[in-house]
PDB file of N, CA and C in Angstrom:
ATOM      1  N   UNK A   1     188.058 133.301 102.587  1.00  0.00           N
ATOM      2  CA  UNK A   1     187.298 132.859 101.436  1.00  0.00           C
ATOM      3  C   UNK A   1     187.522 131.382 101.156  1.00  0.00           C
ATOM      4  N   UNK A   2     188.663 130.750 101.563  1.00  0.00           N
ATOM      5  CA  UNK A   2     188.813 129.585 100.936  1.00  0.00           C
ATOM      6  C   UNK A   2     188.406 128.392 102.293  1.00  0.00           C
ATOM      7  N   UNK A   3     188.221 129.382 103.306  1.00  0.00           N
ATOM      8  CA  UNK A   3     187.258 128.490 104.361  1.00  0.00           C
ATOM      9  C   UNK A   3     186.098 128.529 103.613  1.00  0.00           C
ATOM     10  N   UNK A   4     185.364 129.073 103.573  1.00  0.00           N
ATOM     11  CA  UNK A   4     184.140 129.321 102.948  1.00  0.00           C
ATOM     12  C   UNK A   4     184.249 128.421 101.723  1.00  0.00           C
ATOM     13  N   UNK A   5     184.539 128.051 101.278  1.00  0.00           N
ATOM     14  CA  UNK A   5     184.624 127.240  99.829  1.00  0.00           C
ATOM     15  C   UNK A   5     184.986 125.372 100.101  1.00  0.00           C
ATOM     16  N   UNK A   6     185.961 125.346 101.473  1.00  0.00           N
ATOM     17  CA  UNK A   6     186.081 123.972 101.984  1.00  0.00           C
ATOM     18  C   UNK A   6     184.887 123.876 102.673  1.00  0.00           C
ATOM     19  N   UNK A   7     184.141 124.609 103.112  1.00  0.00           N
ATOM     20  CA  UNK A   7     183.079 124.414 103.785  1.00  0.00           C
ATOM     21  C   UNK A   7     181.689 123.423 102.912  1.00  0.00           C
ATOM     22  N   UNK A   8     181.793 124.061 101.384  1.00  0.00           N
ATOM     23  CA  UNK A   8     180.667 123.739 100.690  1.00  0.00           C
ATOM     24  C   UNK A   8     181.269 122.402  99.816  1.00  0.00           C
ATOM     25  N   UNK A   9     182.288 122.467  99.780  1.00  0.00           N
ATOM     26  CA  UNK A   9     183.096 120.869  99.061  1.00  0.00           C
ATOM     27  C   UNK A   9     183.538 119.712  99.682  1.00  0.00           C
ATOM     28  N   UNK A  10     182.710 118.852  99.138  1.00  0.00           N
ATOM     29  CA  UNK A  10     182.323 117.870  99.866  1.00  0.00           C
ATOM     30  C   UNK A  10     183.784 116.769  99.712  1.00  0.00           C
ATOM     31  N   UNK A  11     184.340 116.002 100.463  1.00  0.00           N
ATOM     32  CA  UNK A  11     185.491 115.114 100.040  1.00  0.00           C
ATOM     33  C   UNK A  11     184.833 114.087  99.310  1.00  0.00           C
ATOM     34  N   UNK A  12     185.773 112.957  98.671  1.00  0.00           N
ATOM     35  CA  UNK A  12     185.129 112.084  97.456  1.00  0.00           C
ATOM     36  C   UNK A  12     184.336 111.452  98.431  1.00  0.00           C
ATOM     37  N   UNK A  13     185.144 111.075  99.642  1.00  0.00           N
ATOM     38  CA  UNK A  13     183.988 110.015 100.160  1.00  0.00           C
ATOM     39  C   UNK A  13     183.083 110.495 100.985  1.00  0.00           C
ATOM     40  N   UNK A  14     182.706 111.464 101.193  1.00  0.00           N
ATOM     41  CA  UNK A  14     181.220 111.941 101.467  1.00  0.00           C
ATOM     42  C   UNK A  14     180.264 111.943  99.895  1.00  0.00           C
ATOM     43  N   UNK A  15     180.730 112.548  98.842  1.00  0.00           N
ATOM     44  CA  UNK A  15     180.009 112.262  97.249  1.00  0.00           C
ATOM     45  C   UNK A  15     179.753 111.287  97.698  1.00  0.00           C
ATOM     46  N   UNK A  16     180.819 109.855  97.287  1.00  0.00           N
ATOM     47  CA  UNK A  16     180.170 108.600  97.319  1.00  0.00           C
ATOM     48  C   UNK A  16     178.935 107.801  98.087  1.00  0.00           C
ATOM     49  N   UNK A  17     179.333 108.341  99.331  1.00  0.00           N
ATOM     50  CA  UNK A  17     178.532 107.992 100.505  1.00  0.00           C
ATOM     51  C   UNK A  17     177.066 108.977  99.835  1.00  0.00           C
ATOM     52  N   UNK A  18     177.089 109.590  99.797  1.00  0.00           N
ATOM     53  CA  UNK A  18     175.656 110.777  99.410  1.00  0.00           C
ATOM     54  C   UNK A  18     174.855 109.772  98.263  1.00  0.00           C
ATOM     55  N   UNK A  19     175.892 109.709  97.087  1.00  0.00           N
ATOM     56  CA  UNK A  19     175.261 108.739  95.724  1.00  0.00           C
ATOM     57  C   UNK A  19     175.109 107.610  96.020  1.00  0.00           C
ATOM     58  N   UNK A  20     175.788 106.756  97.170  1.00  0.00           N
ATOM     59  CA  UNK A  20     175.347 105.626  97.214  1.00  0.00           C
ATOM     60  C   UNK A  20     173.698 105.603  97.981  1.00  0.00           C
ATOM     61  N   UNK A  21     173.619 106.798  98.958  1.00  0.00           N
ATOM     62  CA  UNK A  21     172.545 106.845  99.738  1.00  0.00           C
ATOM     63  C   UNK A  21     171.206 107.006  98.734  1.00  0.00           C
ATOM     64  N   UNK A  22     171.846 107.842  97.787  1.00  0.00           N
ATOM     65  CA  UNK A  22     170.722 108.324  97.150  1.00  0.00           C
ATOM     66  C   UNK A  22     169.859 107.191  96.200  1.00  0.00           C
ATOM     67  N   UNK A  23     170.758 106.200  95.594  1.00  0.00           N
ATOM     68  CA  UNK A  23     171.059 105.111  94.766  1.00  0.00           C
ATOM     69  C   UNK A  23     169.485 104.259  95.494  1.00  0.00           C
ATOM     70  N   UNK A  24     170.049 104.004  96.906  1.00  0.00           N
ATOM     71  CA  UNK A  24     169.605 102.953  97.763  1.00  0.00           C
ATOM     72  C   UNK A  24     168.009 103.733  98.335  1.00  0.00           C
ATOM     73  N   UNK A  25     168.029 105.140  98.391  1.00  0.00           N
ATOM     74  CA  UNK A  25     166.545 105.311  98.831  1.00  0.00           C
ATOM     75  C   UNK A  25     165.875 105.190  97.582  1.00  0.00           C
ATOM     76  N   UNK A  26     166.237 105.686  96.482  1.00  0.00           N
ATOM     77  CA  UNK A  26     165.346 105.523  95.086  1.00  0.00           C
ATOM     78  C   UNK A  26     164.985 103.984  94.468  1.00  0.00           C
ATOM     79  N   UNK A  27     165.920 103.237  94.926  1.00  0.00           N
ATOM     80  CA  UNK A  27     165.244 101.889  94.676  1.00  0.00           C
ATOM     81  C   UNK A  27     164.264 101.534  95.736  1.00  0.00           C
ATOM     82  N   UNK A  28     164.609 102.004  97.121  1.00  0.00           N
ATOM     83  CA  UNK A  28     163.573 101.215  97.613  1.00  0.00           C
ATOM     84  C   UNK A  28     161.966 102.263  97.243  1.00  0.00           C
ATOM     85  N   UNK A  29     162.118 103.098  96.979  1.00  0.00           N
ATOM     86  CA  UNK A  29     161.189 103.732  96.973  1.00  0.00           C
ATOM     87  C   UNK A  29     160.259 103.758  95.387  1.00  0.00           C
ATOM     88  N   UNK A  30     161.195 103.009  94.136  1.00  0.00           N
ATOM     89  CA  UNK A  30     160.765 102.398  93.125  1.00  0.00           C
ATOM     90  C   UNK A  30     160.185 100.883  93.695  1.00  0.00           C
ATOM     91  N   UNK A  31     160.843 100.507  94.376  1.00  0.00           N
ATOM     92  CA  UNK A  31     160.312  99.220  94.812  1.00  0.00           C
ATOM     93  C   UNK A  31     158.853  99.282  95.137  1.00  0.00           C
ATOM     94  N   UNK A  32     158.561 100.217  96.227  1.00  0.00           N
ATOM     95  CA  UNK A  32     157.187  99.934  97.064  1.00  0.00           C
ATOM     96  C   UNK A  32     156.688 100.786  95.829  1.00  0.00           C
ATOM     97  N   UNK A  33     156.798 101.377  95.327  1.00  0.00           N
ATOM     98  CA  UNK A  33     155.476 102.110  94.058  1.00  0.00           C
ATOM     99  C   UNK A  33     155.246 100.658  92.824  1.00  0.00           C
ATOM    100  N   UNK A  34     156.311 100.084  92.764  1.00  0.00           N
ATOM    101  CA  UNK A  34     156.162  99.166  91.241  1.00  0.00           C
ATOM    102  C   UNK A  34     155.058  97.880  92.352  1.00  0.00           C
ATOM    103  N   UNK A  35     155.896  97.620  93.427  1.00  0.00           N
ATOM    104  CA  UNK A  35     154.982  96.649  94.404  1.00  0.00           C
ATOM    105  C   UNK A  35     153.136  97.117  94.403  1.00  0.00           C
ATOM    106  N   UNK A  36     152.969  98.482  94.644  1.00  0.00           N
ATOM    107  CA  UNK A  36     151.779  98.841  95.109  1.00  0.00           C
ATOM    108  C   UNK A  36     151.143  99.046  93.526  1.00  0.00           C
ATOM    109  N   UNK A  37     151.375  99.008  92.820  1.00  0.00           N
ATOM    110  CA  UNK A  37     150.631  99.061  91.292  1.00  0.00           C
ATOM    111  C   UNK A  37     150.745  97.357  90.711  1.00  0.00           C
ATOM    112  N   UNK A  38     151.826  96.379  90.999  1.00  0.00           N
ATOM    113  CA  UNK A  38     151.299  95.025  90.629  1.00  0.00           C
ATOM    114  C   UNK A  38     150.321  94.357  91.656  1.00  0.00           C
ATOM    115  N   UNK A  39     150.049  95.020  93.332  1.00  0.00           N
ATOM    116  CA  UNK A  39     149.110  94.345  94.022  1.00  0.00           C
ATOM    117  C   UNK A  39     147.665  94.735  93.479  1.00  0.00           C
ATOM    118  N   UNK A  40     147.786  96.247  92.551  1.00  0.00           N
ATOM    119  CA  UNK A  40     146.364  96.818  92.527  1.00  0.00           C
ATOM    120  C   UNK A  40     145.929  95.964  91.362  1.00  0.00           C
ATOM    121  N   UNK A  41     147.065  95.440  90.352  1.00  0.00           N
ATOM    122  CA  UNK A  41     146.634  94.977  89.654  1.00  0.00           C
ATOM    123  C   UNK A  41     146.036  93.701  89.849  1.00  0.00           C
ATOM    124  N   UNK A  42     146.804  92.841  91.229  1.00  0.00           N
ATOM    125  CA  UNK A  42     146.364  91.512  91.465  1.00  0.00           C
ATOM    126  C   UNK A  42     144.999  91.336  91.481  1.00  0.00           C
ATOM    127  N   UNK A  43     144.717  92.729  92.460  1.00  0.00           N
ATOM    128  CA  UNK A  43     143.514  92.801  92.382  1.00  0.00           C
ATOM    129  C   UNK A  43     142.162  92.882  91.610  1.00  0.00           C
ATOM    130  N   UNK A  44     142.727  94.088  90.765  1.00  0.00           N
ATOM    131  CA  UNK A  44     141.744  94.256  89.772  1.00  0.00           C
ATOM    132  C   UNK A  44     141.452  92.772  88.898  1.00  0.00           C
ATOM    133  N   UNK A  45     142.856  91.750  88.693  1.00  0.00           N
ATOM    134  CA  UNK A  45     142.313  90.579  88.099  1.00  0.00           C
ATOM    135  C   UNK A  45     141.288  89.729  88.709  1.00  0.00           C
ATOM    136  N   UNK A  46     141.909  89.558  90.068  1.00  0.00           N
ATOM    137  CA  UNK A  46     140.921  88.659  90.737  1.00  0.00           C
ATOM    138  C   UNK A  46     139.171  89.286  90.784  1.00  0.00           C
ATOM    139  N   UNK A  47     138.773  90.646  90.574  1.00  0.00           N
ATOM    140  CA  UNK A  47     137.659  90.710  90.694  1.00  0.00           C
ATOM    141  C   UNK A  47     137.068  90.613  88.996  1.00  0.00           C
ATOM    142  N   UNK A  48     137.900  90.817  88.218  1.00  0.00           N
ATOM    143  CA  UNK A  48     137.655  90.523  86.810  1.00  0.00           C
ATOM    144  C   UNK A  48     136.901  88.737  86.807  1.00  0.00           C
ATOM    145  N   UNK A  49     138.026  87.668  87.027  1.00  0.00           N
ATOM    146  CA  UNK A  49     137.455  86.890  87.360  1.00  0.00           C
ATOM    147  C   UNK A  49     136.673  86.168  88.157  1.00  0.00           C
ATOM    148  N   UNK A  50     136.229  86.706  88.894  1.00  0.00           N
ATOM    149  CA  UNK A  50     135.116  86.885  89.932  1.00  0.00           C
ATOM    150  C   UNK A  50     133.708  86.659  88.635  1.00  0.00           C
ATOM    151  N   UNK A  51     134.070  87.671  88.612  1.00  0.00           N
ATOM    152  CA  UNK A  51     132.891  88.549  87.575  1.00  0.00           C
ATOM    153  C   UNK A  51     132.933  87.603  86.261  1.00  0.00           C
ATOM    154  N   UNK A  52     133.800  87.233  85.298  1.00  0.00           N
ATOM    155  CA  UNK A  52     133.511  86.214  84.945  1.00  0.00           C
ATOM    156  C   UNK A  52     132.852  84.996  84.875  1.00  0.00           C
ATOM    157  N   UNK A  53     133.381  84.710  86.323  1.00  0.00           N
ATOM    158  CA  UNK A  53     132.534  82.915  86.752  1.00  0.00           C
ATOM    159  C   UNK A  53     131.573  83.371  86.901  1.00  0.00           C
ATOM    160  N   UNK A  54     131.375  84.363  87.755  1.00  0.00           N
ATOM    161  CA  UNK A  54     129.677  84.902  88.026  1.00  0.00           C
ATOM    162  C   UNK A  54     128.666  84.836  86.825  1.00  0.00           C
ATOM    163  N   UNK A  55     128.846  85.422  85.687  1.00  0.00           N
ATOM    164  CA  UNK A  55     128.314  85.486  84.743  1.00  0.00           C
ATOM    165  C   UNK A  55     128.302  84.000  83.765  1.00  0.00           C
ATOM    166  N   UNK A  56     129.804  83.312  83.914  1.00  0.00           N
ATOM    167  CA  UNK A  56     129.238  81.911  83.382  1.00  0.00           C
ATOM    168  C   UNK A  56     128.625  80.719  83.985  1.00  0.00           C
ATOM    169  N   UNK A  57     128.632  80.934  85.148  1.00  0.00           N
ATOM    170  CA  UNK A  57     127.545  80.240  86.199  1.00  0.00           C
ATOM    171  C   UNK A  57     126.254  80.761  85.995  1.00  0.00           C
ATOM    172  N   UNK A  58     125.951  81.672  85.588  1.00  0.00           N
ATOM    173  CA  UNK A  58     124.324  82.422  85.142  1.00  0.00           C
ATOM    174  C   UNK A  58     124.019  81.912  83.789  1.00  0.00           C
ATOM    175  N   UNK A  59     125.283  81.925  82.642  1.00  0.00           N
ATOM    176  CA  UNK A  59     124.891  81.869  81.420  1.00  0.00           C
ATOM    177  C   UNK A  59     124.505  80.070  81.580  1.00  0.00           C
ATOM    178  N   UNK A  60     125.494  79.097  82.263  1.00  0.00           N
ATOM    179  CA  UNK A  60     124.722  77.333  82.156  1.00  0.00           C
ATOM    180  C   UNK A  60     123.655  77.500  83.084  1.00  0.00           C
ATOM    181  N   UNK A  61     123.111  78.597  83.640  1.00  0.00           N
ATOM    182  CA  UNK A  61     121.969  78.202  84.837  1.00  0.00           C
ATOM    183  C   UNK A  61     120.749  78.519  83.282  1.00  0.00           C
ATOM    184  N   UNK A  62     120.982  79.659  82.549  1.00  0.00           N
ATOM    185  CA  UNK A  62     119.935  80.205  81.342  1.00  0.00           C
ATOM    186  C   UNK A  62     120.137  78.674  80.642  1.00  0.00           C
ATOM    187  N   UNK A  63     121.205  78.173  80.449  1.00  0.00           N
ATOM    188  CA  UNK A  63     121.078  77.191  79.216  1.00  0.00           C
ATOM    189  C   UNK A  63     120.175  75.475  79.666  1.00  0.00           C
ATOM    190  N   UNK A  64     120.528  75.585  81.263  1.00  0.00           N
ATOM    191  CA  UNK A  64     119.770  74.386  81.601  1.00  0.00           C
ATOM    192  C   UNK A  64     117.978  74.528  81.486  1.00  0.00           C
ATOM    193  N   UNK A  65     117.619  75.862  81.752  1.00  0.00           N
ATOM    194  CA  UNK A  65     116.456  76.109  81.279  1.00  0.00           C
ATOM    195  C   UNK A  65     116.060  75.499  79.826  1.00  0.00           C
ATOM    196  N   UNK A  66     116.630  76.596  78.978  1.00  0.00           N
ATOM    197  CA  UNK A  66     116.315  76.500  77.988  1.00  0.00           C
ATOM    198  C   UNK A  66     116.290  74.855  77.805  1.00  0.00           C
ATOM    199  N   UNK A  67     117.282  74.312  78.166  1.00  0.00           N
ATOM    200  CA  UNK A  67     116.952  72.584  77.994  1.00  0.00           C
ATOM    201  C   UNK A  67     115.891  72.062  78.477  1.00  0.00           C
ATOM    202  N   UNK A  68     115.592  72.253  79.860  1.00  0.00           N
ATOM    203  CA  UNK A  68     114.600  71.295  80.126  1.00  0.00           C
ATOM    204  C   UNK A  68     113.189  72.211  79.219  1.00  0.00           C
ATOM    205  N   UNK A  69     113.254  73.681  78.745  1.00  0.00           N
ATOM    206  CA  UNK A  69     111.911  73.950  78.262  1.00  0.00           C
ATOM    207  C   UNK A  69     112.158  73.059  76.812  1.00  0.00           C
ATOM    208  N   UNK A  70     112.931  72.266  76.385  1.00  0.00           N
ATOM    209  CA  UNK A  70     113.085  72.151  75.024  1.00  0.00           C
ATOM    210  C   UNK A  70     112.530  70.720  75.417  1.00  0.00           C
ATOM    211  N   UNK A  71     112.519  70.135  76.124  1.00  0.00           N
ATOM    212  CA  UNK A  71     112.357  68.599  76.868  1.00  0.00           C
ATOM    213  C   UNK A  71     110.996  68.188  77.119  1.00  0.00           C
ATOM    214  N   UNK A  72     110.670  70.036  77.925  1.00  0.00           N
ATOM    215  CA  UNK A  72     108.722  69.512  78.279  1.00  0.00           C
ATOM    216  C   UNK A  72     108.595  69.992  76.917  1.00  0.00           C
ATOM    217  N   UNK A  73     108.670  71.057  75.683  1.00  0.00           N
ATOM    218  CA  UNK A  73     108.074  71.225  74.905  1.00  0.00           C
ATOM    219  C   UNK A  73     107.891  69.794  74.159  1.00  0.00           C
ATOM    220  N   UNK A  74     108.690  69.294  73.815  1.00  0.00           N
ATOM    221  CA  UNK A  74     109.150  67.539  72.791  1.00  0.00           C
ATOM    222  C   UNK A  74     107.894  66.518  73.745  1.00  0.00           C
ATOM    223  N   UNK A  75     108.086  66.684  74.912  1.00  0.00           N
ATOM    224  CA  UNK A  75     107.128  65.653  75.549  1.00  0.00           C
ATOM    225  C   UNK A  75     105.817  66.048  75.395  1.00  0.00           C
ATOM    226  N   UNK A  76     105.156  67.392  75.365  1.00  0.00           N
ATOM    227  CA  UNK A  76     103.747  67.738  75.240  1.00  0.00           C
ATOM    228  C   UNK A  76     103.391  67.474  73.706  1.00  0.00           C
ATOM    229  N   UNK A  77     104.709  67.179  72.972  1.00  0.00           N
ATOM    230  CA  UNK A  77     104.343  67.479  71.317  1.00  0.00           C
ATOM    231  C   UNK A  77     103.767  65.759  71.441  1.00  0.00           C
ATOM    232  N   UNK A  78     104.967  64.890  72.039  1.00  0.00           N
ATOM    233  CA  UNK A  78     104.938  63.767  71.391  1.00  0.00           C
ATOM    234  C   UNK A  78     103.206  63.070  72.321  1.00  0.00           C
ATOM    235  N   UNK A  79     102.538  63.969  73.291  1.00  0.00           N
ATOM    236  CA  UNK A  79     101.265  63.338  73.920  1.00  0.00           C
ATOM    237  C   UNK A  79     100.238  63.957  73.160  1.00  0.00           C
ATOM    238  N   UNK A  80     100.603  65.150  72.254  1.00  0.00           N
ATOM    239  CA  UNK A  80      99.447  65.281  71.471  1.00  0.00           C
ATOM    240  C   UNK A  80      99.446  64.820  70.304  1.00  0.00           C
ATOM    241  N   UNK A  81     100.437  64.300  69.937  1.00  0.00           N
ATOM    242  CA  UNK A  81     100.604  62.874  68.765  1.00  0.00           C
ATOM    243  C   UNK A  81     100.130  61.460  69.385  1.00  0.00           C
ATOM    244  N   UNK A  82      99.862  61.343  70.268  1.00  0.00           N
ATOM    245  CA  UNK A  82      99.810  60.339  71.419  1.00  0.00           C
ATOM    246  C   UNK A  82      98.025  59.851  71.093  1.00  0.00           C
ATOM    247  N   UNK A  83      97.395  61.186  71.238  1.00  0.00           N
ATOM    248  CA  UNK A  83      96.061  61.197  71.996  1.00  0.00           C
ATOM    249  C   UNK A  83      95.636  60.670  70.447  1.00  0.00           C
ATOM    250  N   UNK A  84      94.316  60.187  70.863  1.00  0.00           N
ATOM    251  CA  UNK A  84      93.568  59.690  69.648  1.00  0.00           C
ATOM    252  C   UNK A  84      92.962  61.284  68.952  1.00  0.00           C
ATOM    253  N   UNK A  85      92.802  61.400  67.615  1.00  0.00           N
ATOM    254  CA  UNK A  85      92.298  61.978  66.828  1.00  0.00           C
ATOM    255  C   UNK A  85      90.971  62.778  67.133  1.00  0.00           C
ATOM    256  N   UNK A  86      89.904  61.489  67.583  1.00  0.00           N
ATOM    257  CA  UNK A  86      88.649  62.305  68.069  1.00  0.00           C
ATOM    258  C   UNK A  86      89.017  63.338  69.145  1.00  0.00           C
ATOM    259  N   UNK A  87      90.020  63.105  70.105  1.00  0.00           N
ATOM    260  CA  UNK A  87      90.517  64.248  71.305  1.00  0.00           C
ATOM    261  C   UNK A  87      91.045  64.857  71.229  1.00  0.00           C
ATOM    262  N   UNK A  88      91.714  65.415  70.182  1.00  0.00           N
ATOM    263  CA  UNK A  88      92.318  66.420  69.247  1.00  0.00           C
ATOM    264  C   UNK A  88      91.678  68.055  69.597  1.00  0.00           C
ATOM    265  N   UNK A  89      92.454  68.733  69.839  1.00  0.00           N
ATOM    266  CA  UNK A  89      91.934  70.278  70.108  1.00  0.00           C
ATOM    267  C   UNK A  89      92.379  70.673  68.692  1.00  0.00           C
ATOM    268  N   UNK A  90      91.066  71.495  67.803  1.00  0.00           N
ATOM    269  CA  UNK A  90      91.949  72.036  66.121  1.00  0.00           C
ATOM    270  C   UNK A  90      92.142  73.128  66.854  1.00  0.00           C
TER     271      UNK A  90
END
C-alpha cells in the first residue's frame, strides 16, 4: 500500500517543476490570445479610418460643388443686373 501511495506523490521538485511548467505555458498562451485580440483591434481601427477619410474626402468633394454652384449662381445674378433693362426677361 505504501508503494502505491509513493507512486502518486510527487517529490517537491517535480511540484515545482510541474507549477513552474504550468506558470510558463499559461503565459504564453495569455500572450498569443491578448496579442491576437490587440491585432484584431489594429485592425478594426485602421479600417475605421479608412472609412473616415473616405467619407471626408466626399464631404470637401460635396462642399467644392456647392461653392463653385454658389459662384456661377453670383455671376448669372450679377449679368442680369448687367444687361440693360429693355433685355430684361419679367
Amino acid at each position: 500500500m505504501t508503494q502505491l501511495a509513493n507512486l502518486f506523490s510527487l517529490s517537491p521538485a517535480y511540484s515545482i517543476l510541474t507549477v513552474a511548467v504550468a506558470g510558463g505555458v499559461g503565459f504564453i498562451v495569455g500572450f498569443l490570445i491578448k496579442s491576437g485580440v490587440i491585432a484584431k483591434h489594429k485592425k478594426r481601427v485602421l479600417s475605421v479610418e479608412n472609412e473616415m477619410l473616405s467619407s471626408h474626402s466626399r464631404i470637401l468633394e460635396l462642399e467644392k460643388q456647392v461653392t463653385d454652384l454658389k459662384s456661377e449662381t453670383a455671376k448669372l445674378l450679377n449679368k442680369d443686373e448687367s444687361l440693360p433693362s429693355k433685355l430684361r426677361v419679367s
